[in-house]
Protein backbone atom coordinates (compact mmCIF):
# COMPACT_ATOMS: atom_id res chain seq x y z
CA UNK A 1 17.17 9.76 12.52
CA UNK A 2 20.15 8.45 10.31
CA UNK A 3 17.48 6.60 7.80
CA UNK A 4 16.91 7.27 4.23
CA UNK A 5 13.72 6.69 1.58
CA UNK A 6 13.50 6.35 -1.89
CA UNK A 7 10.63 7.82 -3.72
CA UNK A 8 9.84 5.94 -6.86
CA UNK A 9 8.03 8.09 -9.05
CA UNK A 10 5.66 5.87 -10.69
CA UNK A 11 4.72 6.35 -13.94
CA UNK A 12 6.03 9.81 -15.66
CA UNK A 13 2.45 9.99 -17.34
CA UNK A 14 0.72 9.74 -14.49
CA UNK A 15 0.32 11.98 -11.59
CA UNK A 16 3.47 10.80 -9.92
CA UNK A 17 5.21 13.90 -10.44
CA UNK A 18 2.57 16.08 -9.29
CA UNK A 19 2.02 14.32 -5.85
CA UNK A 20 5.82 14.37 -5.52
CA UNK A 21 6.27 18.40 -5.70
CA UNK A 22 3.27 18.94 -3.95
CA UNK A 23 4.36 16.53 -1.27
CA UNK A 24 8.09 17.38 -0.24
CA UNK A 25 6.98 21.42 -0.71
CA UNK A 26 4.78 20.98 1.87
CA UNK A 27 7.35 18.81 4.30
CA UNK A 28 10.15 20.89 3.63
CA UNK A 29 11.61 20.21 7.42
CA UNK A 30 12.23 15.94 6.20
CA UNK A 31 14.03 17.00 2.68
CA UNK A 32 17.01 15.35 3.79
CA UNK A 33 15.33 11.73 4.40
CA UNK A 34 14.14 11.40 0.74
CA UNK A 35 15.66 10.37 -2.18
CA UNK A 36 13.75 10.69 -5.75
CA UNK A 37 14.22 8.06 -8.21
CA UNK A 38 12.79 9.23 -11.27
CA UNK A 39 13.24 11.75 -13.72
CA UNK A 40 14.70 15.28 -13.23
CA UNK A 41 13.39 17.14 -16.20
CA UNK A 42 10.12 16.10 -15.87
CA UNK A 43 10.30 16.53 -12.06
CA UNK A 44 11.66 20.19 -13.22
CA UNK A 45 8.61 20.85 -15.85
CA UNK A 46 6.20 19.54 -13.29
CA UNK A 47 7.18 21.80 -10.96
CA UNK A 48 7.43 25.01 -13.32
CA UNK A 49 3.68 24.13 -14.11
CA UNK A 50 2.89 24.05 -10.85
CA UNK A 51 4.51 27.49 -9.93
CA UNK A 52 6.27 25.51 -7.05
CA UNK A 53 10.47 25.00 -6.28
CA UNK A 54 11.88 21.70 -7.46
CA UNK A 55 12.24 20.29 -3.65
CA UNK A 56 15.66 20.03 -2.09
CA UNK A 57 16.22 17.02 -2.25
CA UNK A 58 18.65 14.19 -4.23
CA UNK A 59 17.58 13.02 -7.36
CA UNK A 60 18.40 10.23 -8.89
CA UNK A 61 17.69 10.74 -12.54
CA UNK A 62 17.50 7.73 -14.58
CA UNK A 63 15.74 9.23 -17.92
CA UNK A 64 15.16 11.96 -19.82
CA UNK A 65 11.73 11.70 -21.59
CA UNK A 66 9.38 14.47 -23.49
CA UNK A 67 6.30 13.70 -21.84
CA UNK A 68 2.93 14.69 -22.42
CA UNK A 69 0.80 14.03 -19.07
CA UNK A 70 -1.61 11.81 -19.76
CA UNK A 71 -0.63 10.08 -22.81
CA UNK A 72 2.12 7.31 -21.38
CA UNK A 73 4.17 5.30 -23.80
CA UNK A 74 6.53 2.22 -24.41
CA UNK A 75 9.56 4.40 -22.86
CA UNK A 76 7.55 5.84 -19.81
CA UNK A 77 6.05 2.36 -18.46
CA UNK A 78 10.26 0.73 -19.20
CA UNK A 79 11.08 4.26 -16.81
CA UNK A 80 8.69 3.87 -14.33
CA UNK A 81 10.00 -0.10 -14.03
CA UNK A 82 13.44 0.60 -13.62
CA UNK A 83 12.92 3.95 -11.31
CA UNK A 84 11.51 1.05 -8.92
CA UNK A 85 13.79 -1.37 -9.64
CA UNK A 86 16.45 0.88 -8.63
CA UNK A 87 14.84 1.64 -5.61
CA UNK A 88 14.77 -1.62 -4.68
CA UNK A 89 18.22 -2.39 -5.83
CA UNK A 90 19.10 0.57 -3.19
CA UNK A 91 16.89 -1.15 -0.65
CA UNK A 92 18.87 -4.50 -0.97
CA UNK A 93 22.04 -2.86 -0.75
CA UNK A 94 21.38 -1.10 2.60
CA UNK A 95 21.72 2.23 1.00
CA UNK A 96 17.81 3.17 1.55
CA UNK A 97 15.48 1.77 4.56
CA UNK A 98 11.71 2.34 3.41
CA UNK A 99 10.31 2.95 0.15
CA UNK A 100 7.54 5.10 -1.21
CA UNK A 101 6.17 4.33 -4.14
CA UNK A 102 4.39 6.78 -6.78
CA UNK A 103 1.09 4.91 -8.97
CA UNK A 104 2.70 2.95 -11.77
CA UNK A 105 0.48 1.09 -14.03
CA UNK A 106 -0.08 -2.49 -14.00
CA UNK A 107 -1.05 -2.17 -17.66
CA UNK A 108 1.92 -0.44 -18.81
CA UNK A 109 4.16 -3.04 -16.46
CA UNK A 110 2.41 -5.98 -18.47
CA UNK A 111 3.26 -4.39 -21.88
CA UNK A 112 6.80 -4.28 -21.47
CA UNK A 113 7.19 -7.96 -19.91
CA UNK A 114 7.14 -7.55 -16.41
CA UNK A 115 4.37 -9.96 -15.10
CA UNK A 116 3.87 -8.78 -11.71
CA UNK A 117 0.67 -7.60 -10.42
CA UNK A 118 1.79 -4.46 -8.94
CA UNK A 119 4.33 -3.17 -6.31
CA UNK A 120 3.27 -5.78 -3.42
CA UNK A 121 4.04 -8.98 -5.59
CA UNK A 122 7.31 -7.25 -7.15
CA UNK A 123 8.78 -6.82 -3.68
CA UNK A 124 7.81 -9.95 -2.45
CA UNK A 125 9.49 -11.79 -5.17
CA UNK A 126 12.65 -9.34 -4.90
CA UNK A 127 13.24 -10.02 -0.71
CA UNK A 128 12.13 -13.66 -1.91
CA UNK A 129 9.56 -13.43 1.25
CA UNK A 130 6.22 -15.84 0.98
CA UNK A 131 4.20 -14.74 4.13
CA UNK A 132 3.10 -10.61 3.04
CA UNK A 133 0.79 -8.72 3.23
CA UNK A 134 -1.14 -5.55 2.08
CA UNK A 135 -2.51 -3.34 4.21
CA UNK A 136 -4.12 -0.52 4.58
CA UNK A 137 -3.83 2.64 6.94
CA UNK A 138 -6.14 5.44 8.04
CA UNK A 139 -6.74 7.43 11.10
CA UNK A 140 -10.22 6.18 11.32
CA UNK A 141 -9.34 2.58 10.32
CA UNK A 142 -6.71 -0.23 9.07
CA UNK A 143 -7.71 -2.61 7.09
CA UNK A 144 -5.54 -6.32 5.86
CA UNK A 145 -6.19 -8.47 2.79
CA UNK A 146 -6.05 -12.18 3.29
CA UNK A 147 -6.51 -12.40 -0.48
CA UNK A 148 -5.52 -9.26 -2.60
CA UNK A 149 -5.84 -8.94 -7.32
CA UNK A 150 -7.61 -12.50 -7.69
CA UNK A 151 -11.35 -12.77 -9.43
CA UNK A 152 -14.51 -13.05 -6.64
CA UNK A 153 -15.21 -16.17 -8.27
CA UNK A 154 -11.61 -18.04 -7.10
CA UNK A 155 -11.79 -16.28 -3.10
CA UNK A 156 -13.17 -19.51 -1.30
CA UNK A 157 -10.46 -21.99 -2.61
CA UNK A 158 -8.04 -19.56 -2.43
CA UNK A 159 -9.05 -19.03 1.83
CA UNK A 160 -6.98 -21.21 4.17
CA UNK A 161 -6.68 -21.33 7.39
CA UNK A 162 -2.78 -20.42 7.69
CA UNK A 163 -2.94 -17.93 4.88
CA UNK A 164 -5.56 -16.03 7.76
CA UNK A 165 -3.89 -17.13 10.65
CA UNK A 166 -0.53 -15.35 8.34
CA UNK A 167 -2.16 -12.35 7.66
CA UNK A 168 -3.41 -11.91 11.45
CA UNK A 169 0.06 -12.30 13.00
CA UNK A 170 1.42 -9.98 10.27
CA UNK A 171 -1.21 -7.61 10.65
CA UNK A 172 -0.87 -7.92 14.80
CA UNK A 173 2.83 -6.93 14.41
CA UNK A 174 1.92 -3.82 11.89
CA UNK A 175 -0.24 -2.56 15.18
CA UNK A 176 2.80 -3.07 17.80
CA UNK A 177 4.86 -1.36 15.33
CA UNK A 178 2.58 1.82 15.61
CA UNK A 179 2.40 1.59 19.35
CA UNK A 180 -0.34 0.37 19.35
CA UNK A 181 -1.23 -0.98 23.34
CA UNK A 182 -3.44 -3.75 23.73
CA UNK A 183 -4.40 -4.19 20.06
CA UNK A 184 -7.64 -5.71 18.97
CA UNK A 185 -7.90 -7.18 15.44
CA UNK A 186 -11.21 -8.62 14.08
CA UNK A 187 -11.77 -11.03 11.18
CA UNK A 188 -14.38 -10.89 8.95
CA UNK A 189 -16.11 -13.61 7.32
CA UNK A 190 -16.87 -14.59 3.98
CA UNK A 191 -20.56 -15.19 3.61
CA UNK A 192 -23.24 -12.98 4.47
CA UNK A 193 -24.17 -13.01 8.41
CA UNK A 194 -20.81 -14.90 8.74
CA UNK A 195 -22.28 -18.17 7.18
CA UNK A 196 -25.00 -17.81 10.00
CA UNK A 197 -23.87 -21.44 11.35
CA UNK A 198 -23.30 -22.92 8.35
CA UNK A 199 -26.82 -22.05 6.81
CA UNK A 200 -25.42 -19.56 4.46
CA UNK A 201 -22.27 -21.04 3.40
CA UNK A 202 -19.41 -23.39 5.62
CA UNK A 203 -16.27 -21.74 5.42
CA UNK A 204 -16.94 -20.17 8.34
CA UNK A 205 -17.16 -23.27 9.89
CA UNK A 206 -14.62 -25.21 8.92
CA UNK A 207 -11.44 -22.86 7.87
CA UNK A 208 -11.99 -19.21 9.59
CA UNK A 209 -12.74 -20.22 12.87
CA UNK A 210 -9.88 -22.80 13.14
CA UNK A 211 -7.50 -19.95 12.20
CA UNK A 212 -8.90 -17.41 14.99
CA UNK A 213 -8.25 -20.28 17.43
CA UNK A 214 -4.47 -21.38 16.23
CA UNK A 215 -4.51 -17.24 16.52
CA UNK A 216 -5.64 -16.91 19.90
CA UNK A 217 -3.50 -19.65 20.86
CA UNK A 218 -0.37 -18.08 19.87
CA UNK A 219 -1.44 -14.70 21.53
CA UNK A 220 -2.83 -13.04 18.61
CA UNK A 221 -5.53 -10.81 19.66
CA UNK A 222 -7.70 -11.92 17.24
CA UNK A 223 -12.03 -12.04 17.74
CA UNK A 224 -14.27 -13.45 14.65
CA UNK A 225 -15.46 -14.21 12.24
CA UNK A 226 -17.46 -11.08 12.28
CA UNK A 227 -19.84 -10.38 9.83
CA UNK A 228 -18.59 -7.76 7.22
CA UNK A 229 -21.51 -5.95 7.26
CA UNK A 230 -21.31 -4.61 10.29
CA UNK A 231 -17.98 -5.20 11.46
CA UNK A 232 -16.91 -1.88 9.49
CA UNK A 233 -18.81 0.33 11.86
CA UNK A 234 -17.71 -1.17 15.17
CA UNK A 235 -13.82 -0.81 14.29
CA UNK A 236 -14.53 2.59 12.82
CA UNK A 237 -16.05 3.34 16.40
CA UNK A 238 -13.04 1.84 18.22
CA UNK A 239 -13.61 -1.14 19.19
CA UNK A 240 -11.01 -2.61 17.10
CA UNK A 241 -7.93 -1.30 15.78
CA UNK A 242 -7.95 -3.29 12.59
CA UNK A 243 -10.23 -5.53 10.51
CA UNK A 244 -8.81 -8.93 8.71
CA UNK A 245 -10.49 -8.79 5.49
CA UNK A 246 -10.58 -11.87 3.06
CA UNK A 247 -10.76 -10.53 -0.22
CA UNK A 248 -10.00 -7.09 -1.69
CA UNK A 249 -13.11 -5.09 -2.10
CA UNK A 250 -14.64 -6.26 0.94
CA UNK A 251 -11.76 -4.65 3.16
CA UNK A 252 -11.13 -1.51 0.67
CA UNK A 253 -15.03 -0.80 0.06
CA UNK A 254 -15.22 0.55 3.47
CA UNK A 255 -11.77 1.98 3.59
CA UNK A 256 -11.91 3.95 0.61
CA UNK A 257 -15.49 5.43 2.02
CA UNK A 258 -13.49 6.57 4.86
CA UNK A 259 -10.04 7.40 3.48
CA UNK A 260 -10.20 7.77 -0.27
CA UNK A 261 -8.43 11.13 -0.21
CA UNK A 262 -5.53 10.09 2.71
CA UNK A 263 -5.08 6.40 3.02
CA UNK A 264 -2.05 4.92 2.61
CA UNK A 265 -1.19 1.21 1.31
CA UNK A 266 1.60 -0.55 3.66
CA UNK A 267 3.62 -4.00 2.56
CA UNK A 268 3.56 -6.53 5.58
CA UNK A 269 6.42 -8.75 5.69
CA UNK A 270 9.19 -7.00 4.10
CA UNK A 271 12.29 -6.20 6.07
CA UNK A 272 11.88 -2.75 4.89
CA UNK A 273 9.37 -0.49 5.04
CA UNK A 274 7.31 0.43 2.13
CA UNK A 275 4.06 2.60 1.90
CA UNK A 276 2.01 4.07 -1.10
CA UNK A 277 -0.38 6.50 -1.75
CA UNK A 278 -4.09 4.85 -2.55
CA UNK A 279 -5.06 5.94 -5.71
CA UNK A 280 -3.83 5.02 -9.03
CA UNK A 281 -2.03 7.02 -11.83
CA UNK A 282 -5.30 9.31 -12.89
CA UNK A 283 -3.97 10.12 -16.25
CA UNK A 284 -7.42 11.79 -16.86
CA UNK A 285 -6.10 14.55 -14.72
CA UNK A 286 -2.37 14.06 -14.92
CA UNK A 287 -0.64 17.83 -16.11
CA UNK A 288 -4.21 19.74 -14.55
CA UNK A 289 -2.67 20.79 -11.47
CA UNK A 290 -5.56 19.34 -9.72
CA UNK A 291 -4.08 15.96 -8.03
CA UNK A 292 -4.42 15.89 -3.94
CA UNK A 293 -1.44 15.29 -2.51
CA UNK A 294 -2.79 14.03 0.46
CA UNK A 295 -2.24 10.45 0.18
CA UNK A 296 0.79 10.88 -0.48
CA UNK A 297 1.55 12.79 2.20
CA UNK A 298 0.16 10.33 4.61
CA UNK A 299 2.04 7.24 2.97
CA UNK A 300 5.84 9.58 4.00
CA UNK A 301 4.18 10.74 7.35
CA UNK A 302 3.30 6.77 7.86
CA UNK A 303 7.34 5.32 6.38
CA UNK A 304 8.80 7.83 8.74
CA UNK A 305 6.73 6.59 11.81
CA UNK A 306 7.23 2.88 11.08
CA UNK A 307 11.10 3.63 10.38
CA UNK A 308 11.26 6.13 13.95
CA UNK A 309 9.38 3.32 15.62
């Protein structure tokens, strides 16, 4: 493997550091695939707190703040934005493949002018690529967004038959990616019993269904529209190896259930890989010595597999 990643590490107030030391101290044999983009002394404090080695790996130190965990300012949220912008810099310059990206706060991002809704938009606009995707992975199930940050209230206008029918071939190449043989992707629907013919609401009718037949037609192994009620439980059981989900809590309620503690959040689309742990910045226990690493984990475990694959 000749590959590299850059770590991002998020927000310096946030539990970014913390998930990073834990992380690469407990995969101490892949070291020489990562790159930190962050900030060394509080990389170094972090890890004197946590009784652990800084790991041995480059660093790319782009600040040098007095932190208290916890309390994030002005100067951490215009750190945390240019420790990813650097990483993608690095990413458009061939000098990193994949990406892994510590919580940053969409707050903090807002308050010093950068209007992107998180990591997924930013890259998007960066590799100036319209048909993404997030997704996200778990042992026990993978889940896609057809919709992703938007209010309930604007879901069914925003729903159209090639954003799904986008989303599904995305989501179909994610699975051959993995290695996955034969893949089976269902779609879920929007209303409740999946419109039950057009009783309960016609979306189902006249936009989802079109888009699992352009779908099938193109050799997507797409099936649907399921209802979401129930559809959870029968990919969860195997009979699918990924649900199509149409807005965000719909696809993450049942995720999170399963993988709250080792999900990981994957881009679709880009031309590199990026991956993300699935929790945000918990400044309530940022500095506590108490953030599980294990999403984090899983999101380098996953960017290693997609970039050996």
């Amino acid at each position: 493997m000749s590959y590299k990643i850059a770590i991002s590490m998020g927000c310096p107030a946030g539990i970014g550091p913390e998930i990073i030391i834990k992380s690469l101290n407990e995969l101490k044999d892949y070291n020489k695939y990562f790159l930190i983009i962050g900030d060394k002394k509080v990389l170094q404090k972090t890890a004197e707190n946590l009784n652990l080695p800084l790991p041995n790996t480059e660093i790319v130190s782009l600040s040098e703040l007095d932190i208290i965990p916890g309390k994030p300012t002005i100067e951490g949220y215009k750190a945390m934005a240019e420790y990813f912008q650097t990483a993608i810099n690095l990413a458009k310059e061939g000098k990193v493949q994949g990406i892994v990206t510590a919580p940053i706060s969409k707050e903090g991002l807002n308050k010093v002018g950068i209007l992107y809704s998180g990591h997924t938009s930013w890259l998007a606009k960066e590799f100036n690529i319209s048909d993404y995707a997030m997704a996200f992975y778990g042992d026990k199930l993978i889940v896609s967004l057809v919709t992703i940050h938007i209010p309930l209230k604007e879901v069914p206008q925003s729903i159209t038959t090639e954003k799904i029918y986008k989303v599904c071939n995305l989501s179909f190449r994610f699975l051959q990616k993995l290695g996955k043989q034969n893949p089976k992707i269902a779609l879920c629907g929007l209303n409740p019993h999946a419109g039950e013919s057009g009783l309960l609401g016609d979306e189902e009718e006249k936009i989802i269904k079109k888009a699992v037949k352009i779908c099938q037609k193109e050799g997507i192994p797409v099936s649907g529209p399921y209802p979401a009620d129930s559809i959870f439980y029968w990919a969860y059981k195997g009979r699918f190896d990924l649900v199509v989900s149409l807005y965000h809590d719909q696809g993450l309620a049942p995720f999170k259930l399963l993988h709250f503690e080792d999900g990981v959040n994957v881009t679709l689309g880009l031309p590199i890989v990026r991956t993300s742990p699935c929790h945000g910045t918990a400044y309530d226990i940022a500095g506590k010595g108490v953030a599980d690493p294990q999403s984090f984990i899983s999101a380098i475990k996953l960017a290693l597999r997609l970039l050996k694959n």
